[in-house]
N, C-alpha and C. Protein backbone atom coordinates (compact mmCIF):
# COMPACT_ATOMS: atom_id res chain seq x y z
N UNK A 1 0.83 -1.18 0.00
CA UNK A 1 0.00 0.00 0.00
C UNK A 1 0.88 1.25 0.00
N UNK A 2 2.14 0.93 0.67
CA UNK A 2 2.94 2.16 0.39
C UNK A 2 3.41 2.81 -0.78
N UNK A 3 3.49 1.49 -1.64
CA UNK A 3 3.44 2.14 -3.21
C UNK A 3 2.72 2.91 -3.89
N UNK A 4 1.45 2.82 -3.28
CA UNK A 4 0.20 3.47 -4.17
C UNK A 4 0.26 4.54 -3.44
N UNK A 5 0.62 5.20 -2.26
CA UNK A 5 1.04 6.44 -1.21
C UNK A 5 2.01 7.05 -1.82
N UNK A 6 3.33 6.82 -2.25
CA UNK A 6 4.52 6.83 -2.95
C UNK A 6 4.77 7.47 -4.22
N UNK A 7 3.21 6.46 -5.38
CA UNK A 7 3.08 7.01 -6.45
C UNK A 7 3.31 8.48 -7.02
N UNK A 8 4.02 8.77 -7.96
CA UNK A 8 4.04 10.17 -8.17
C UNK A 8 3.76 10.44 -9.66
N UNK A 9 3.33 11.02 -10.18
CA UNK A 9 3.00 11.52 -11.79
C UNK A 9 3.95 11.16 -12.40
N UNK A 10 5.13 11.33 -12.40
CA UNK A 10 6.02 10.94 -13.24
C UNK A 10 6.55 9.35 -12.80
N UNK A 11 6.03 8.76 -12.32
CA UNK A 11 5.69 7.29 -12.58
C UNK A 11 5.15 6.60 -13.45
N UNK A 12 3.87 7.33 -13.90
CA UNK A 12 3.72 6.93 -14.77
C UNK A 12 3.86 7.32 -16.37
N UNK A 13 3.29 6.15 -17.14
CA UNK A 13 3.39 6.44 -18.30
C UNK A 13 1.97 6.21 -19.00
N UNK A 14 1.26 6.97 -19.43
CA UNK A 14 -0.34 6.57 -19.83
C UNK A 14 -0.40 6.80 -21.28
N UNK A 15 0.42 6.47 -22.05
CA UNK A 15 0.93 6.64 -23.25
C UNK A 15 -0.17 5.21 -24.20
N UNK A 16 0.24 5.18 -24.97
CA UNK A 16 -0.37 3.47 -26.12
C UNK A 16 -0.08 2.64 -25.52
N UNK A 17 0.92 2.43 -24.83
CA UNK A 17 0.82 1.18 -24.19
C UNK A 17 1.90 1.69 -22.70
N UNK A 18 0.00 1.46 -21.45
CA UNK A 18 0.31 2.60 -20.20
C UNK A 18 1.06 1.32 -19.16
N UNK A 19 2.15 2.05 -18.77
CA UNK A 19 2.89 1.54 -17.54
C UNK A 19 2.97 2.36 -16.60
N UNK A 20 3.21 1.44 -14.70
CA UNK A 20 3.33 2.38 -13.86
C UNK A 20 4.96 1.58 -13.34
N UNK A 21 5.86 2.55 -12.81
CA UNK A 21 6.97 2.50 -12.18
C UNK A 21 6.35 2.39 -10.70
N UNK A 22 6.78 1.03 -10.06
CA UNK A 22 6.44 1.35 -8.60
C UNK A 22 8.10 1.06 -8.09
N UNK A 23 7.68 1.61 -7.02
CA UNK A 23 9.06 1.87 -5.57
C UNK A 23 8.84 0.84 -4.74
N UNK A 24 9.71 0.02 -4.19
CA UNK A 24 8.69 -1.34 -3.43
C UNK A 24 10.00 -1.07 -2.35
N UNK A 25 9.85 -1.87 -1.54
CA UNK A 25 10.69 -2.68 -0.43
C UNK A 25 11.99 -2.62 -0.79
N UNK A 26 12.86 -2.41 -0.05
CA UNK A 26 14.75 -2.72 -0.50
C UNK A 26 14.79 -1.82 -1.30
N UNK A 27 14.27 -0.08 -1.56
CA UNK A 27 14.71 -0.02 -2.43
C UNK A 27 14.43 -0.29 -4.18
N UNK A 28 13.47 -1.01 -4.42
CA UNK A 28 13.58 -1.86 -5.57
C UNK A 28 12.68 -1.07 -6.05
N UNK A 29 13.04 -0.57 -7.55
CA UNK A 29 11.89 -0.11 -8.79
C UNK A 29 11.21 -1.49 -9.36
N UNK A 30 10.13 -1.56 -9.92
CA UNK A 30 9.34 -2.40 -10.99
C UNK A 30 8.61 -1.69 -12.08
N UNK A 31 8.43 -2.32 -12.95
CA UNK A 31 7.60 -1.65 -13.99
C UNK A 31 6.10 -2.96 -13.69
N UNK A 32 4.99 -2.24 -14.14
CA UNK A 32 3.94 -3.30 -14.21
C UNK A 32 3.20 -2.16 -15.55
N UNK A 33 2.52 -3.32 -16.21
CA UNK A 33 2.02 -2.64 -17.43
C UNK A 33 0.21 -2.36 -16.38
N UNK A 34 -0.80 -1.50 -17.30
CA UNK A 34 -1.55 -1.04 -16.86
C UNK A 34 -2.68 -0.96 -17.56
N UNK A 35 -4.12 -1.25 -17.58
CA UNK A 35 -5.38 -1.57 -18.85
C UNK A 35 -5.11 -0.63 -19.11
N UNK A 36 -5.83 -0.21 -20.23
CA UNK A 36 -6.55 1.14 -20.90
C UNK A 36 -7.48 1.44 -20.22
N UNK A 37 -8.21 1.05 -19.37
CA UNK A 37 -9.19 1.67 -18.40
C UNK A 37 -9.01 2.51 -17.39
N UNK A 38 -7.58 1.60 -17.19
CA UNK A 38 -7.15 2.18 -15.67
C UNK A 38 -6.13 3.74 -15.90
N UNK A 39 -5.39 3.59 -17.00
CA UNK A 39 -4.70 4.93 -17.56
C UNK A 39 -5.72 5.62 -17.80
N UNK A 40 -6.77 5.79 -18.30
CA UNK A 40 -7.78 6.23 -18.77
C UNK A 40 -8.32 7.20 -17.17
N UNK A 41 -8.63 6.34 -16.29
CA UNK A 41 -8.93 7.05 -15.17
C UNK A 41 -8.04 7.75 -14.64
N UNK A 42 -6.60 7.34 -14.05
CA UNK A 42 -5.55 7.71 -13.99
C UNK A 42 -5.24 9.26 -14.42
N UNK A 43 -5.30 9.52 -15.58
CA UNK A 43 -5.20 10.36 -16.85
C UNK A 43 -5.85 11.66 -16.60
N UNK A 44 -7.74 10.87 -16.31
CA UNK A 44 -8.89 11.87 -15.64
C UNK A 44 -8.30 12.50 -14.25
N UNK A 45 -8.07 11.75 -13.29
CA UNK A 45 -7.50 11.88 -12.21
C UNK A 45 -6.60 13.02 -11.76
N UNK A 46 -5.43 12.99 -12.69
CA UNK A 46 -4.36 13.97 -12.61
C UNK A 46 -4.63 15.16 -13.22
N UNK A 47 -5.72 15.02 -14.33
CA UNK A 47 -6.13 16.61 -15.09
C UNK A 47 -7.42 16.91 -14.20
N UNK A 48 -7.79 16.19 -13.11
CA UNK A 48 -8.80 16.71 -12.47
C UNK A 48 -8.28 18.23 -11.16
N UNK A 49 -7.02 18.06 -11.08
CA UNK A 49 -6.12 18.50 -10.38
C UNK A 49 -6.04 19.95 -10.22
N UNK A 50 -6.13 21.01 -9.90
CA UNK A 50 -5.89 22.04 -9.90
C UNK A 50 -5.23 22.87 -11.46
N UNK A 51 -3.53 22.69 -11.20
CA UNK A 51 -2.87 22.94 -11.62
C UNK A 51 -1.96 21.58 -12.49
N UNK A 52 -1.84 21.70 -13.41
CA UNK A 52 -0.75 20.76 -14.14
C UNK A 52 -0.07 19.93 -13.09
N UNK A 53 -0.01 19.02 -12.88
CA UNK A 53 0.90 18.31 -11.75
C UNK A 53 2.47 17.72 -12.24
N UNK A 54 3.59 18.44 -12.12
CA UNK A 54 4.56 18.23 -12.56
C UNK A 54 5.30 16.36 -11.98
N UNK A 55 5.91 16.01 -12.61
CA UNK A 55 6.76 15.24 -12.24
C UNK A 55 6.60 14.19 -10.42
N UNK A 56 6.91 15.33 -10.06
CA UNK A 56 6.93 14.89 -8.40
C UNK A 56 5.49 15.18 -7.71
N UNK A 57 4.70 15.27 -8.10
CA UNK A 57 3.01 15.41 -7.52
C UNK A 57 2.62 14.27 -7.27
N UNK A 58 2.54 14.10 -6.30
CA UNK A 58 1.57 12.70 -5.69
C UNK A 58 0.35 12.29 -6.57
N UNK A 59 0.34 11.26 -7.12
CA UNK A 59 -1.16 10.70 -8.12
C UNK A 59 -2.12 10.81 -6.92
N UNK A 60 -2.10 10.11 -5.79
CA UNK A 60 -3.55 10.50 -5.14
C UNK A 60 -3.55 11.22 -4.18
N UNK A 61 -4.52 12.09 -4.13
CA UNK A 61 -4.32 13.14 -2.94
C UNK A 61 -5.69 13.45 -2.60
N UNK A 62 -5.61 14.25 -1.21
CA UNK A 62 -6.97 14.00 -0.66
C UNK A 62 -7.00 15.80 -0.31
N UNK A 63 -7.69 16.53 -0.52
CA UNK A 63 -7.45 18.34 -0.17
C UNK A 63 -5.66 18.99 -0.33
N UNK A 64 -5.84 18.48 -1.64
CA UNK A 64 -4.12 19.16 -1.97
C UNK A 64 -2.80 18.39 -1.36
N UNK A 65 -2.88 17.21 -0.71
CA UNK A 65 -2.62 16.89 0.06
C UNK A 65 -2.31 15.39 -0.43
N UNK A 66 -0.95 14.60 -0.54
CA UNK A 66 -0.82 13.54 -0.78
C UNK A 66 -1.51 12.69 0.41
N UNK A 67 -1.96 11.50 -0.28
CA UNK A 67 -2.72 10.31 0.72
C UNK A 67 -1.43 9.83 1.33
N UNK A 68 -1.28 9.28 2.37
CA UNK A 68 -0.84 8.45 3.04
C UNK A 68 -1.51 6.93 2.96
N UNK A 69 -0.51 5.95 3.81
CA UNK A 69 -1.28 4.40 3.65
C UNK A 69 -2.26 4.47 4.43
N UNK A 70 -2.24 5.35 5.68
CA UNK A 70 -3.70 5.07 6.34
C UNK A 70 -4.28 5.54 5.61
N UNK A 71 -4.72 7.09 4.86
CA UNK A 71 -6.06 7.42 4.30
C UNK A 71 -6.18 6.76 3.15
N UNK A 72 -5.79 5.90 2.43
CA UNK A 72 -5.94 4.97 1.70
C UNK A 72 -6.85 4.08 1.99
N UNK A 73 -6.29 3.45 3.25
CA UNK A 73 -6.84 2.47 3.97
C UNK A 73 -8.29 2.81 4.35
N UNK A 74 -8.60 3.92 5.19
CA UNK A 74 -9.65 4.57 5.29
C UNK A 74 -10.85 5.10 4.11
N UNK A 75 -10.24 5.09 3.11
CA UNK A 75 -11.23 5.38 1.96
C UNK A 75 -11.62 3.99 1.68
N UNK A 76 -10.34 2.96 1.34
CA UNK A 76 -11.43 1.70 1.17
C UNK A 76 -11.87 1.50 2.22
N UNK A 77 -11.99 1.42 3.63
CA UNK A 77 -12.99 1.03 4.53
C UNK A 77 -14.05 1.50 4.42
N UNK A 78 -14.11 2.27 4.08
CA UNK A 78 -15.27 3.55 4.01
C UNK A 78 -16.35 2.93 3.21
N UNK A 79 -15.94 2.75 1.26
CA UNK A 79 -16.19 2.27 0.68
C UNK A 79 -16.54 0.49 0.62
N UNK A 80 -15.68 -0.01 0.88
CA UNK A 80 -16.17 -1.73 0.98
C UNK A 80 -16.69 -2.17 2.97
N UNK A 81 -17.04 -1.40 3.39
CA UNK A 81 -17.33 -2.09 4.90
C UNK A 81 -18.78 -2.88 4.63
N UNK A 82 -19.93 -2.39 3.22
CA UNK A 82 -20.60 -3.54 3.46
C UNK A 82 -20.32 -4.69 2.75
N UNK A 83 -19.18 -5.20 1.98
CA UNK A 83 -18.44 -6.56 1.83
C UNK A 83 -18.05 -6.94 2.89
N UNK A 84 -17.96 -6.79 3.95
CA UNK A 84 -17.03 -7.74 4.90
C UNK A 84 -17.69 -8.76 5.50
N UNK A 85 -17.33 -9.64 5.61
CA UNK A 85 -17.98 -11.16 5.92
C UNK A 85 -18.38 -11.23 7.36
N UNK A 86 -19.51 -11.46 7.96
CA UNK A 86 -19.62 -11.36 9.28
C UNK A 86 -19.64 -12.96 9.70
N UNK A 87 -19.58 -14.29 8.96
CA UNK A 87 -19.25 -14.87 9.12
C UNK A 87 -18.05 -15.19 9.51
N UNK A 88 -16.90 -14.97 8.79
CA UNK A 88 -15.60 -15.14 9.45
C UNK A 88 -14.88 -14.28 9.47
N UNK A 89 -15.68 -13.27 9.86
CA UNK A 89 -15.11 -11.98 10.45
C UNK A 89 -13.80 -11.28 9.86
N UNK A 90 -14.20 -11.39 8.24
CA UNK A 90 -12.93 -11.07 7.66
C UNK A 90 -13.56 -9.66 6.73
N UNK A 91 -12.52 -8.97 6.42
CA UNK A 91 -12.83 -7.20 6.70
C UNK A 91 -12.13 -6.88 5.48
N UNK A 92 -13.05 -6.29 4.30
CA UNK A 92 -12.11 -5.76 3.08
C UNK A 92 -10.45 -4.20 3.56
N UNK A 93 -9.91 -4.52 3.11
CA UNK A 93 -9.11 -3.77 3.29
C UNK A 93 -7.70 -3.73 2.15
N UNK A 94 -7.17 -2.74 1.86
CA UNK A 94 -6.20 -2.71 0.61
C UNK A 94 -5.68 -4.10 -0.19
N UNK A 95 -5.07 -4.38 1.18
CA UNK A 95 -4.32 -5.62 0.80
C UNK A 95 -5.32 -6.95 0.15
N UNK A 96 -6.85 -6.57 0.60
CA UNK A 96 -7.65 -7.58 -0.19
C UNK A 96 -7.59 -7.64 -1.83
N UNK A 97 -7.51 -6.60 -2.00
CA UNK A 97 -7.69 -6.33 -3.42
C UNK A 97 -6.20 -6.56 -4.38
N UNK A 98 -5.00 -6.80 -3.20
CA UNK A 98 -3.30 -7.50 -3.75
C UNK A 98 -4.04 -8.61 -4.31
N UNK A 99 -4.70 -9.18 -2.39
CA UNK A 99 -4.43 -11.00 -2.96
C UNK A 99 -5.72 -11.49 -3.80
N UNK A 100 -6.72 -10.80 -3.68
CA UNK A 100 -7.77 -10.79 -5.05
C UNK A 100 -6.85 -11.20 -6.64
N UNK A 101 -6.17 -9.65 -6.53
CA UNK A 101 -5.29 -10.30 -7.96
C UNK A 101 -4.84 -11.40 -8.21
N UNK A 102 -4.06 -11.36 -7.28
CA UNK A 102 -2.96 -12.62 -7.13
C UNK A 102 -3.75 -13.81 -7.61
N UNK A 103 -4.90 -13.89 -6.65
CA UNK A 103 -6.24 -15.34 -6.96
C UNK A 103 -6.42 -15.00 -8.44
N UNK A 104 -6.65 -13.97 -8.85
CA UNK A 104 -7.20 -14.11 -9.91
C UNK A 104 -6.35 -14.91 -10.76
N UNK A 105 -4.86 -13.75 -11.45
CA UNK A 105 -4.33 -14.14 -12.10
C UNK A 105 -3.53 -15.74 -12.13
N UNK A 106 -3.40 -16.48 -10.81
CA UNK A 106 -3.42 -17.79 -10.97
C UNK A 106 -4.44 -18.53 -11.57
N UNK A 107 -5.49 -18.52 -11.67
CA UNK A 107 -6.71 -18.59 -11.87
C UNK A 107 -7.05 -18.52 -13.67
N UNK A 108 -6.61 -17.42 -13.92
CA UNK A 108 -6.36 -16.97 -15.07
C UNK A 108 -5.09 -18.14 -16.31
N UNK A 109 -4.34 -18.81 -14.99
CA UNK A 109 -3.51 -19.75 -15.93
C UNK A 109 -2.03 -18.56 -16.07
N UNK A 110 -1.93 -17.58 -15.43
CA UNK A 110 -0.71 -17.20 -15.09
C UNK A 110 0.03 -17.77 -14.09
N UNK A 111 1.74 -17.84 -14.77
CA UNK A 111 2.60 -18.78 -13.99
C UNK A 111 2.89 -17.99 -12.72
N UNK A 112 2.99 -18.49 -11.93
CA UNK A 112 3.24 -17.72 -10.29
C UNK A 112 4.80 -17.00 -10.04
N UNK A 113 5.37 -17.47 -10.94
CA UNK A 113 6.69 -16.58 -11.01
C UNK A 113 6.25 -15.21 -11.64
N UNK A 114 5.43 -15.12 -12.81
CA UNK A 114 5.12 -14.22 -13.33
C UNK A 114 4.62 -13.24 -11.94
N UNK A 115 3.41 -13.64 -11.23
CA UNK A 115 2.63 -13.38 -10.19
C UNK A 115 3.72 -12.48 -9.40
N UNK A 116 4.87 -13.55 -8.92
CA UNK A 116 5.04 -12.70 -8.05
C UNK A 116 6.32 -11.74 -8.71
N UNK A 117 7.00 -11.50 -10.10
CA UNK A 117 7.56 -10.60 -10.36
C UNK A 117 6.47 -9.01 -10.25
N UNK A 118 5.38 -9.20 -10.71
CA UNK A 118 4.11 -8.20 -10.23
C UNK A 118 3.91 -7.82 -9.04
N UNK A 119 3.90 -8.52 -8.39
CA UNK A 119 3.57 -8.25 -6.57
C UNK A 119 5.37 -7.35 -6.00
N UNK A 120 5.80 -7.87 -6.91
CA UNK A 120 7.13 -6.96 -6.02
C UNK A 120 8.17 -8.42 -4.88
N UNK A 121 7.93 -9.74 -4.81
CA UNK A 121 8.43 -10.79 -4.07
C UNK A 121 9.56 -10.93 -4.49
N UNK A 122 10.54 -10.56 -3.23
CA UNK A 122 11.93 -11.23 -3.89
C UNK A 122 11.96 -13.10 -3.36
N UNK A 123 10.95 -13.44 -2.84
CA UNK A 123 10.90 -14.75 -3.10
C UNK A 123 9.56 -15.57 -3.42
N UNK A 124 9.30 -16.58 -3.61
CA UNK A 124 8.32 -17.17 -4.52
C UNK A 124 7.51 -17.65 -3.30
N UNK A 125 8.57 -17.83 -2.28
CA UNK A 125 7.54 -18.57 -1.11
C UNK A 125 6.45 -17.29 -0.62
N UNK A 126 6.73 -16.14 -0.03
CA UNK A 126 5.51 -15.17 -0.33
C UNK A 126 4.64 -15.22 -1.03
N UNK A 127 5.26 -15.07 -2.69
CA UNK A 127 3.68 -15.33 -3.20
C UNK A 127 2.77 -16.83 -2.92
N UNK A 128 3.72 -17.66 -3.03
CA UNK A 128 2.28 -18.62 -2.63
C UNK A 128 1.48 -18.42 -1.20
N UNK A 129 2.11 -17.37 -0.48
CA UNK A 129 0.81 -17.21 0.72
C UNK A 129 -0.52 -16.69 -0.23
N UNK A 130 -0.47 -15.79 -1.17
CA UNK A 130 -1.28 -14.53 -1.75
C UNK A 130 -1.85 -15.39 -2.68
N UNK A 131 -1.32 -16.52 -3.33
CA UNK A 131 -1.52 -17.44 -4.29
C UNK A 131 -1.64 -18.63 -3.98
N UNK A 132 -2.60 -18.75 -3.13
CA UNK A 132 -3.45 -20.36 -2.24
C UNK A 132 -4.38 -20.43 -3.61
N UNK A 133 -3.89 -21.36 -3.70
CA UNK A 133 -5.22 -22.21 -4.49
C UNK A 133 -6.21 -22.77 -3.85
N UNK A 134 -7.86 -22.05 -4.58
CA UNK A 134 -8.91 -21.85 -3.90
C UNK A 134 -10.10 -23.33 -4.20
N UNK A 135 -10.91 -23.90 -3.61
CA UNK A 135 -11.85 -24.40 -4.52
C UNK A 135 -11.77 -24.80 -5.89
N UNK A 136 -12.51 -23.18 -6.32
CA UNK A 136 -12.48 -23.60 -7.47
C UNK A 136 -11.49 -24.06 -8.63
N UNK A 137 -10.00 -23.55 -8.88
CA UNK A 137 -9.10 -23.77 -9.34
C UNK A 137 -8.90 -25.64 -8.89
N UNK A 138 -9.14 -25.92 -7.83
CA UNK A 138 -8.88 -27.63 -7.30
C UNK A 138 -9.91 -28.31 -8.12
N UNK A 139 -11.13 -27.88 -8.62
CA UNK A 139 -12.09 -28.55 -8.93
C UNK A 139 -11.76 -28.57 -10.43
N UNK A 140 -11.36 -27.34 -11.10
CA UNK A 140 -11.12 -27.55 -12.56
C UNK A 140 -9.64 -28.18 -12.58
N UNK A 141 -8.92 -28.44 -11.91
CA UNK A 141 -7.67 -29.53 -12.06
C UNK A 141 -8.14 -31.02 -12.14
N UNK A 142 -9.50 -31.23 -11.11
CA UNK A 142 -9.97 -32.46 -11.12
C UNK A 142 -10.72 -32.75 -12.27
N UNK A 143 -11.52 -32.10 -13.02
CA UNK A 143 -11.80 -32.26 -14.39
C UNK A 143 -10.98 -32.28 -15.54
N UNK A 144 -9.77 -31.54 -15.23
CA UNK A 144 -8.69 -31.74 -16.40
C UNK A 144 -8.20 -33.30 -16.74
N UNK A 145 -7.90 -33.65 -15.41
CA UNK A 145 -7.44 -34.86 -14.96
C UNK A 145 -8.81 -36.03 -15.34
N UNK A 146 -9.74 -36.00 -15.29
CA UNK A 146 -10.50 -37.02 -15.56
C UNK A 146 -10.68 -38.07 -16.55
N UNK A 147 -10.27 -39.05 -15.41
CA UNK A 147 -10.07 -40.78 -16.59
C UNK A 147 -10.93 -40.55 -17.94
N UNK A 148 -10.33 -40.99 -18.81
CA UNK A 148 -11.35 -41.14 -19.94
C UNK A 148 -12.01 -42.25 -19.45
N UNK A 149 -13.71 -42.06 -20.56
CA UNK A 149 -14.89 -42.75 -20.61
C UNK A 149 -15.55 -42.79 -19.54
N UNK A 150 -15.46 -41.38 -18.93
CA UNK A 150 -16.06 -41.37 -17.34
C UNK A 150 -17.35 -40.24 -17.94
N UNK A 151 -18.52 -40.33 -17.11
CA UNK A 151 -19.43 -39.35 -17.70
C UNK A 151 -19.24 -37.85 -17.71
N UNK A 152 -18.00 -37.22 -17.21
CA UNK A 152 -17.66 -35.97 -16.93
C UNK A 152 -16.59 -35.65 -17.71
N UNK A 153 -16.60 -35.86 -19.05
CA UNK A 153 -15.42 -35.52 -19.96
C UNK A 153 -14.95 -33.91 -20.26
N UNK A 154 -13.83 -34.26 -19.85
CA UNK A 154 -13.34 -32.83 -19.59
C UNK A 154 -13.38 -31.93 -20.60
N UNK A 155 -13.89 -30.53 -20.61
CA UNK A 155 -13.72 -29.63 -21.86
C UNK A 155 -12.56 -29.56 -22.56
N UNK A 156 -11.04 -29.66 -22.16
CA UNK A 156 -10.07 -29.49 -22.95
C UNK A 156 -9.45 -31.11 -22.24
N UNK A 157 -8.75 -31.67 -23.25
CA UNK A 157 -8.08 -32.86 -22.51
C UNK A 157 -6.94 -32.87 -22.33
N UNK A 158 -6.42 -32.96 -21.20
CA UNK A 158 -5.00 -33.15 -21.21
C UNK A 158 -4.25 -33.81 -22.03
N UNK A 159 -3.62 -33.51 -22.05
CA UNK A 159 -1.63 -33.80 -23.68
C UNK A 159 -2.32 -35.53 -23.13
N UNK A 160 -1.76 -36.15 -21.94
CA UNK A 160 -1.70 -37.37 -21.55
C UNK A 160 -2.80 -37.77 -22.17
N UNK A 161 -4.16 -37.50 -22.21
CA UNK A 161 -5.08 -38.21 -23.16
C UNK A 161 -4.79 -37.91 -25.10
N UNK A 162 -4.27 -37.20 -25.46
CA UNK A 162 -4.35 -37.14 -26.58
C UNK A 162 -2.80 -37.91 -27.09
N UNK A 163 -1.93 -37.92 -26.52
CA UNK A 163 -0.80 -38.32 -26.73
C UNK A 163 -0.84 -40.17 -27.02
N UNK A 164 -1.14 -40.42 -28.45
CA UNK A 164 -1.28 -41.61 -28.78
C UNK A 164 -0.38 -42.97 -28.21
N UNK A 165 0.82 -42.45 -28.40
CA UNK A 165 1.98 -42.86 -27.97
C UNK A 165 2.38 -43.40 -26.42
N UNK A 166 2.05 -42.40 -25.74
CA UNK A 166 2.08 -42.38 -24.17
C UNK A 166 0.89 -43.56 -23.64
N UNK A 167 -0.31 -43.15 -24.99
CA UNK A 167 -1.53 -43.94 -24.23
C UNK A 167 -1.63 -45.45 -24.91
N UNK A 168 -0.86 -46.09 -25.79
CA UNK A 168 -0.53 -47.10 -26.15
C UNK A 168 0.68 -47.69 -24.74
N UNK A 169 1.57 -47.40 -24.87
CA UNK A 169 2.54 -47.73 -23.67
C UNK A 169 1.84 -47.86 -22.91
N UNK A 170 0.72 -46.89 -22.17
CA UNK A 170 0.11 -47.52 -20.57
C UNK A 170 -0.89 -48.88 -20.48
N UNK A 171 -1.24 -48.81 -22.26
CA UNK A 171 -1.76 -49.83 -22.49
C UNK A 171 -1.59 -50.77 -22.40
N UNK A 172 0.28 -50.95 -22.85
CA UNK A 172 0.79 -52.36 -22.54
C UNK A 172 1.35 -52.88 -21.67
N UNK A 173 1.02 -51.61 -20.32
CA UNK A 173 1.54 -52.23 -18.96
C UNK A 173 0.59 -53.18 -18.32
């Protein structure tokens, strides 16, 4: 969240094809590319601004005034407090919306190295906290996997079923 506090106009780039420079931990720059939706708002955002915002102007600010990680924090509370689960007492907050991604883009069939060069991880074991495989992702592995001539034939078949070769050999074990 400190990155998005951090952010400054000349971070980004909202050009044909929009990137943001983030500042992370150790020191460390990243580039992450960015929709056309989100430059798009972005874009609105900074010309909503008073004055031209040079270079070093904070992207979000709250009364002239760069956000900090708490008022960050506080605007999404503000905004998502009626998502929060009163079942298991779990509470939207910034970091929901990291490991949201994270779910997603595993989900999506992105490799988790990829994942966590995005997240900013200088190691892989982090991201798999953010990148638990959920339900559903377990359930479409179990359909990938499904024996042939079973009544639940999988939409795409795994290499191992189509692979003539492989499936002759198991044949003749």
């Amino acid at each position: 969240m400190q990155e998005v506090a951090d952010l400054r106009a000349g971070h980004l780039d909202l050009g044909e094809h929009p990137l943001v420079r983030l500042h992370g931990k150790g020191d460390k720059w990243r580039t992450c590319p960015l929709w056309q939706q989100t430059a798009d708002l972005l874009r609105a955002l900074l010309a909503a601004s008073s004055a031209a915002p040079g270079p070093d102007a904070a992207a979000f600010t709250a009364r002239g005034q760069p956000l900090t990680r708490f008022g960050i924090y506080k605007i999404v509370r503000r905004h998502a407090a009626g998502l929060d689960d009163p079942r298991t007492g779990r509470r939207i907050s910034p970091h929901t919306f990291r490991h949201t991604a994270a779910v997603h883009l595993l989900e999506a069939g992105v490799e988790v190295n990829v994942i966590r060069g995005w997240l900013g991880h200088a190691d892989l074991s982090t991201t798999n906290r953010y990148a638990e495989i959920n339900t559903k992702t377990k359930m479409e592995a179990l359909r990938a996997t499904q024996p042939p001539g079973t009544s639940a034939e999988p939409r795409v078949k795994p290499i191992w079923q189509t692979d003539e070769t492989l499936l002759n050999w198991l044949a003749s074990l």
